[in-house]
N, C-alpha and C. Protein backbone atom coordinates (compact mmCIF):
# COMPACT_ATOMS: atom_id res chain seq x y z
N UNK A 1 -83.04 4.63 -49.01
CA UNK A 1 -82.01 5.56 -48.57
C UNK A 1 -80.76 4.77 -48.18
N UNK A 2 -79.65 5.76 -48.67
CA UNK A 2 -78.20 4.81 -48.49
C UNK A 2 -78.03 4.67 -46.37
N UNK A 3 -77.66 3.52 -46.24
CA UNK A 3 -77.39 3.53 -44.75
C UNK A 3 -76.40 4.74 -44.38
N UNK A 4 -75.48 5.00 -44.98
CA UNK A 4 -74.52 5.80 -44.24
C UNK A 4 -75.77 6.66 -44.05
N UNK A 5 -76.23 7.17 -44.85
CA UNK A 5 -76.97 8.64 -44.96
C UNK A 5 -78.00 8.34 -43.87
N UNK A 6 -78.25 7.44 -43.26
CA UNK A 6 -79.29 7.23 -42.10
C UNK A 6 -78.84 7.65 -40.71
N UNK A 7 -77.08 7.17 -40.85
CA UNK A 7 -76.44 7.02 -39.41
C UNK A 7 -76.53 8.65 -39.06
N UNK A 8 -75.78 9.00 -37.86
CA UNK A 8 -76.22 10.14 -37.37
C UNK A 8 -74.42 10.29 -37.25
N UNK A 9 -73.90 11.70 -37.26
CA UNK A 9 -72.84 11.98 -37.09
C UNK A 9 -72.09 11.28 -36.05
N UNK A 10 -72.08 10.88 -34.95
CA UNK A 10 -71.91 10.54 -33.53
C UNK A 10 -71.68 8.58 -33.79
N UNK A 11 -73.10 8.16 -34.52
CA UNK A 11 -73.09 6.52 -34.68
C UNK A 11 -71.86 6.22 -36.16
N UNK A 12 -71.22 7.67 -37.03
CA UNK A 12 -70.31 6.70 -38.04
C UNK A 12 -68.91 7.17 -37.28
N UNK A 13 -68.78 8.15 -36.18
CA UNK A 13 -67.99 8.10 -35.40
C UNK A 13 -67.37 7.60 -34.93
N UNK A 14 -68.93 6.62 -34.57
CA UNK A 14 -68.57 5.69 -33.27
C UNK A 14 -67.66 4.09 -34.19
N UNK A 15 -68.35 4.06 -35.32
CA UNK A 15 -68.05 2.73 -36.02
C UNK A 15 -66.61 3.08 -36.63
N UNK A 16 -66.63 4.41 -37.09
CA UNK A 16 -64.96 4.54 -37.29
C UNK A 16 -63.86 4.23 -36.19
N UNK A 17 -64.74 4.46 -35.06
CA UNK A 17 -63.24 4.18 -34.10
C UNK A 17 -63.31 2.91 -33.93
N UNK A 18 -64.35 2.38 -34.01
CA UNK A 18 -64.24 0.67 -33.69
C UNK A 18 -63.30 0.04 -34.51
N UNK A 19 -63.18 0.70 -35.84
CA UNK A 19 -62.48 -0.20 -36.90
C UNK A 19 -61.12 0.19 -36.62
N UNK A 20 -61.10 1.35 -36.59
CA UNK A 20 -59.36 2.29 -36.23
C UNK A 20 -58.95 1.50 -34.95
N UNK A 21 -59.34 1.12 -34.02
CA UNK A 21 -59.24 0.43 -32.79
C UNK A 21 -58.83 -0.75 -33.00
N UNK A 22 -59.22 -1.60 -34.06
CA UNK A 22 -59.25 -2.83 -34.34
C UNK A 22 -57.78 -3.05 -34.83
N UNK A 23 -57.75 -2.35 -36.60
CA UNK A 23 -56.98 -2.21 -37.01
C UNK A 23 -55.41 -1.77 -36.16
N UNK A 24 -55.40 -1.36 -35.35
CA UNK A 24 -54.58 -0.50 -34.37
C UNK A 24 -54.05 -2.05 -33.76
N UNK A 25 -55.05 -2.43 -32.91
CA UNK A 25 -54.44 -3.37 -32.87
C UNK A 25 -53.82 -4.43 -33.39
N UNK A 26 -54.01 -4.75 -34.39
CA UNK A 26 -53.44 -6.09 -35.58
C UNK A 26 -52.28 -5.65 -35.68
N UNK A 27 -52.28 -4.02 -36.02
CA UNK A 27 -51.15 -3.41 -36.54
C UNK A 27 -49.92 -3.64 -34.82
N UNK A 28 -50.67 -3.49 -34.40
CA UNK A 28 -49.60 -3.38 -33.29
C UNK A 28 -48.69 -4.75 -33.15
N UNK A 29 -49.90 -5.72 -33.29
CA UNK A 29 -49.53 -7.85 -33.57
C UNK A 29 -48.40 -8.04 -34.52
N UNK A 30 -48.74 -6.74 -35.64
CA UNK A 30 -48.00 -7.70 -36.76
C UNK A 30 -46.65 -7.07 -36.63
N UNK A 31 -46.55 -5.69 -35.99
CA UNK A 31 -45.43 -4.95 -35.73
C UNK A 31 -44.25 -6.03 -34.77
N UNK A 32 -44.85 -6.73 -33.60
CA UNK A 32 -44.08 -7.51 -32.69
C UNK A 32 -43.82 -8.96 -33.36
N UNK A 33 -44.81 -8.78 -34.21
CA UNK A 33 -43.91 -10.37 -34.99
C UNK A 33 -43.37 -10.15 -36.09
N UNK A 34 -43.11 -9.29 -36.42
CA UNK A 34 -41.45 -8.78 -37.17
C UNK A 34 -41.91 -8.47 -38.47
N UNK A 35 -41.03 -7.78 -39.36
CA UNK A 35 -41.15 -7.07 -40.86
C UNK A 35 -41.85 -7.38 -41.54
N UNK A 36 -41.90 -8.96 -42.18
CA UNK A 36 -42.48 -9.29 -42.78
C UNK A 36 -44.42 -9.64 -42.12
N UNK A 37 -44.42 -9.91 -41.18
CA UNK A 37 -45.58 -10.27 -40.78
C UNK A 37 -46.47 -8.62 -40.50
N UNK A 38 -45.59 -7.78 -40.58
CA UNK A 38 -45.62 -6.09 -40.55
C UNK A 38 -46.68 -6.09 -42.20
N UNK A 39 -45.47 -6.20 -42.82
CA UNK A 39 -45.92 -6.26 -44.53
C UNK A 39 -47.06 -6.86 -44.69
N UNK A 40 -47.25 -7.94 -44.41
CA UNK A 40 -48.27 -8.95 -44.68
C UNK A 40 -49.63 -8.46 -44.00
N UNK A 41 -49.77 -7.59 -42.88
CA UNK A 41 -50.64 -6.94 -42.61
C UNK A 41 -51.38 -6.04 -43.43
N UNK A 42 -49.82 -5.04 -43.58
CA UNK A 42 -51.02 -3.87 -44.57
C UNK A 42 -51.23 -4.49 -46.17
N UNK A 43 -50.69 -5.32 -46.56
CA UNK A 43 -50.99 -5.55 -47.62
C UNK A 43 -52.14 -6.37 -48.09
N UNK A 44 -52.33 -7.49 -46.81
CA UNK A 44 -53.71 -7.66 -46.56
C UNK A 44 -54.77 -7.00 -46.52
N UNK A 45 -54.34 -5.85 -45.25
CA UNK A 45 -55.82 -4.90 -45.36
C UNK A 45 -56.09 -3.99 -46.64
N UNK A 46 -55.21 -4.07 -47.70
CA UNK A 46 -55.39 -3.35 -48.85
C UNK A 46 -56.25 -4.22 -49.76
N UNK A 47 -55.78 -5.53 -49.73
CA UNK A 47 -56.74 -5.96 -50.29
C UNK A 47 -58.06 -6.61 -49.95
N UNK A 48 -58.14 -6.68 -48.54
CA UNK A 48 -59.75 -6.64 -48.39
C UNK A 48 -60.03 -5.12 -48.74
N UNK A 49 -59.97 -3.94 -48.43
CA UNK A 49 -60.94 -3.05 -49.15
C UNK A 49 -61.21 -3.16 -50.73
N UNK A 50 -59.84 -3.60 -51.18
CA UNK A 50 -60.31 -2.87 -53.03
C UNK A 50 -61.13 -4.61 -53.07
N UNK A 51 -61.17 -5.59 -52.08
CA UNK A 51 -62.27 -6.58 -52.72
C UNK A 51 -63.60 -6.26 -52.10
N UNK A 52 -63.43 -5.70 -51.19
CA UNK A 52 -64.57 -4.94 -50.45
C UNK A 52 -65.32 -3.93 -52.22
N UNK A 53 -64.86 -3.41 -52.34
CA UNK A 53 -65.22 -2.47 -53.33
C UNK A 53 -65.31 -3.16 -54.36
N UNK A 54 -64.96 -4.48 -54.76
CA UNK A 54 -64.99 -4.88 -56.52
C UNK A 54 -66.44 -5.74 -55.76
N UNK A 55 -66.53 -6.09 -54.58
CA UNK A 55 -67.67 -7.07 -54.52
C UNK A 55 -69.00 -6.12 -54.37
N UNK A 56 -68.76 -5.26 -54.07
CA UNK A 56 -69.85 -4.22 -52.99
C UNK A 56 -70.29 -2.89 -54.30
N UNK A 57 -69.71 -2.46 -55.22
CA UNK A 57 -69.87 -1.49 -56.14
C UNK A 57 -70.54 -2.24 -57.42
N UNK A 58 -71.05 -1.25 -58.13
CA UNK A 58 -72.00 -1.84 -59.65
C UNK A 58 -70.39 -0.88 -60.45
N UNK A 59 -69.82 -1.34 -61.81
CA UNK A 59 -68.97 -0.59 -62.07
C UNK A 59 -69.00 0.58 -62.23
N UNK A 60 -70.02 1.44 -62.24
CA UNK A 60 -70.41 2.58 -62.32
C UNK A 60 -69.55 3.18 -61.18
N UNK A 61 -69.20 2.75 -60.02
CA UNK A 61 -69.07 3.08 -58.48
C UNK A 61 -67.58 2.94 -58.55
N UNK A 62 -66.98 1.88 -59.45
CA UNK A 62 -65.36 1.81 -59.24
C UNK A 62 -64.61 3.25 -59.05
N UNK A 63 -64.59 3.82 -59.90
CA UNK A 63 -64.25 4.76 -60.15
C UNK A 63 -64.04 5.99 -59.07
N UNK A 64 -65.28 6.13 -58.69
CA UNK A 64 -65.46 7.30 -57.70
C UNK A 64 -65.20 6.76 -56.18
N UNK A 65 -65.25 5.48 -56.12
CA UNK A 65 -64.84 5.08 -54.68
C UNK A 65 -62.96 4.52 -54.57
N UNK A 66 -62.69 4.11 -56.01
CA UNK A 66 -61.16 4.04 -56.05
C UNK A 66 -60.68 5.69 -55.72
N UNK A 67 -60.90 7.05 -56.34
CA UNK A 67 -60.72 8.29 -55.89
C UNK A 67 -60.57 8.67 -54.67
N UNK A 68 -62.11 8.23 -53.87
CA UNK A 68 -61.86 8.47 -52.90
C UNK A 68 -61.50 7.71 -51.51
N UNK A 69 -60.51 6.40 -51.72
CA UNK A 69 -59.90 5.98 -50.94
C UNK A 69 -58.37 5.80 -51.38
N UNK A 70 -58.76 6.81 -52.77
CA UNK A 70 -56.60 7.17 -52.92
C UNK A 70 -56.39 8.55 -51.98
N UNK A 71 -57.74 9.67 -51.96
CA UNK A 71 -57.60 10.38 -51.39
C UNK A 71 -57.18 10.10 -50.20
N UNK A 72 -58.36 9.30 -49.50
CA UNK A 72 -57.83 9.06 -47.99
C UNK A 72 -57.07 8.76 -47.40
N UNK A 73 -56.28 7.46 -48.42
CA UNK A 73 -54.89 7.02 -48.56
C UNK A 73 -53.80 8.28 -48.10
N UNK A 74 -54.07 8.95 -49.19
CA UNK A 74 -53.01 10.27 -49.45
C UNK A 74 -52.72 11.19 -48.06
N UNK A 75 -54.46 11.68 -48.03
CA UNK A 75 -54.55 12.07 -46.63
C UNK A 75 -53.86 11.47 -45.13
N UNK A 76 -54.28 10.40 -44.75
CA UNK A 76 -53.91 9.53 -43.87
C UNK A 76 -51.88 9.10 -43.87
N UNK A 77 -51.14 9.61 -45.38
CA UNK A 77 -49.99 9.36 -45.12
C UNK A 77 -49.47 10.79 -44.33
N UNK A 78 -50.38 11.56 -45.31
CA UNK A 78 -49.68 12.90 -44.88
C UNK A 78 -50.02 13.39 -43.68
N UNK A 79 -50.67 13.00 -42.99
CA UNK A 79 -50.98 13.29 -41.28
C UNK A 79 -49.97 12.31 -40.69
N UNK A 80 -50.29 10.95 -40.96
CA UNK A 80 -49.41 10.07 -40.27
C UNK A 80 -47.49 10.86 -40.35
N UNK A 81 -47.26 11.08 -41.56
CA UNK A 81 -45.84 11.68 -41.61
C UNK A 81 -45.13 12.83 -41.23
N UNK A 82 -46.62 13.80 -41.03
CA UNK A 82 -46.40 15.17 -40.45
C UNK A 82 -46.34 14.58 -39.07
N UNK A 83 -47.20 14.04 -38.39
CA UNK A 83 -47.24 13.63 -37.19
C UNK A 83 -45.39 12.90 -36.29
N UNK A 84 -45.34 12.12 -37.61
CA UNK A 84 -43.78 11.81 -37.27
C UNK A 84 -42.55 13.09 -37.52
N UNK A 85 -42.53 14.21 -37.80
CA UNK A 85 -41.98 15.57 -38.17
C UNK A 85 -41.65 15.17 -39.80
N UNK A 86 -41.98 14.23 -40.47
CA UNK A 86 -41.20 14.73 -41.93
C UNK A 86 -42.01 15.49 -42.67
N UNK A 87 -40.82 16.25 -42.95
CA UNK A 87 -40.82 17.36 -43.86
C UNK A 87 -41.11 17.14 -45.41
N UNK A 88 -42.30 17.25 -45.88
CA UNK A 88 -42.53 17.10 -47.04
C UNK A 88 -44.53 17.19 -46.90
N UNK A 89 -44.67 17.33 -48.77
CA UNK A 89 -45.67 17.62 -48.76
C UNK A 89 -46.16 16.19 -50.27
N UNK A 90 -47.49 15.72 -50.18
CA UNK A 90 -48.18 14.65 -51.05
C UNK A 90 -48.80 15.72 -52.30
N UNK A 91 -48.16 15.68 -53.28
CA UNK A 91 -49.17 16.63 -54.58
C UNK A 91 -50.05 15.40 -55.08
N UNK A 92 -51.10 15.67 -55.38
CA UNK A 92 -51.84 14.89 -55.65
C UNK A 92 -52.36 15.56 -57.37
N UNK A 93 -52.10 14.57 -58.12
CA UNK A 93 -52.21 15.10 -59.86
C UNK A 93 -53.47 14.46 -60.12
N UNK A 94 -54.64 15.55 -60.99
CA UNK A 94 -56.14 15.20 -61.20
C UNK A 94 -56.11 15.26 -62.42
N UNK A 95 -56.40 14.28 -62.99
CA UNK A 95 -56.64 14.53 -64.40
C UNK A 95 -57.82 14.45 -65.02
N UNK A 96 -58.09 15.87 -65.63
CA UNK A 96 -59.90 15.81 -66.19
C UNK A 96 -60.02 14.81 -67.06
């Protein structure tokens, strides 16, 4: 059985905020040491996940886990931007 599918609603909760916590903070590090060290953050953490995912997936898995961390991506701008008041909306185009 897959681990996520073991954890209990409450324990991937709990590990999401640990990481959001984490991340939060770096982000906050790289914010006070200026633009570029800003940049160099998220562009880092982009690429530990998609190597997270090329090391961790059989290619069968690329696919459906690239989807669903463009989704989350997508998701996560459009809260983050509503949250700041802009006005606009993310269309997201699916192609069968």
């Amino acid at each position: 059985m897959n681990q996520i599918n073991e954890m209990t609603k409450e324990e991937l909760q709990q590990r999401t905020k640990e990481i959001v916590d984490f991340l939060t903070e770096k982000n906050e590090e790289a914010k006070k040491a200026g633009i570029e060290q800003h940049g160099h953050f998220y562009t880092s953490v982009a690429f530990t996940l998609g190597s997270l995912i090329g090391f961790d997936f059989n290619p069968k898995g690329y696919g459906p886990m690239l989807g669903t961390m463009l989704d989350s991506l997508t998701d996560g701008l459009q809260t983050g931007a509503q949250g700041k008041g802009v006005k606009g909306t993310f269309i997201k185009v699916v192609r069968d």
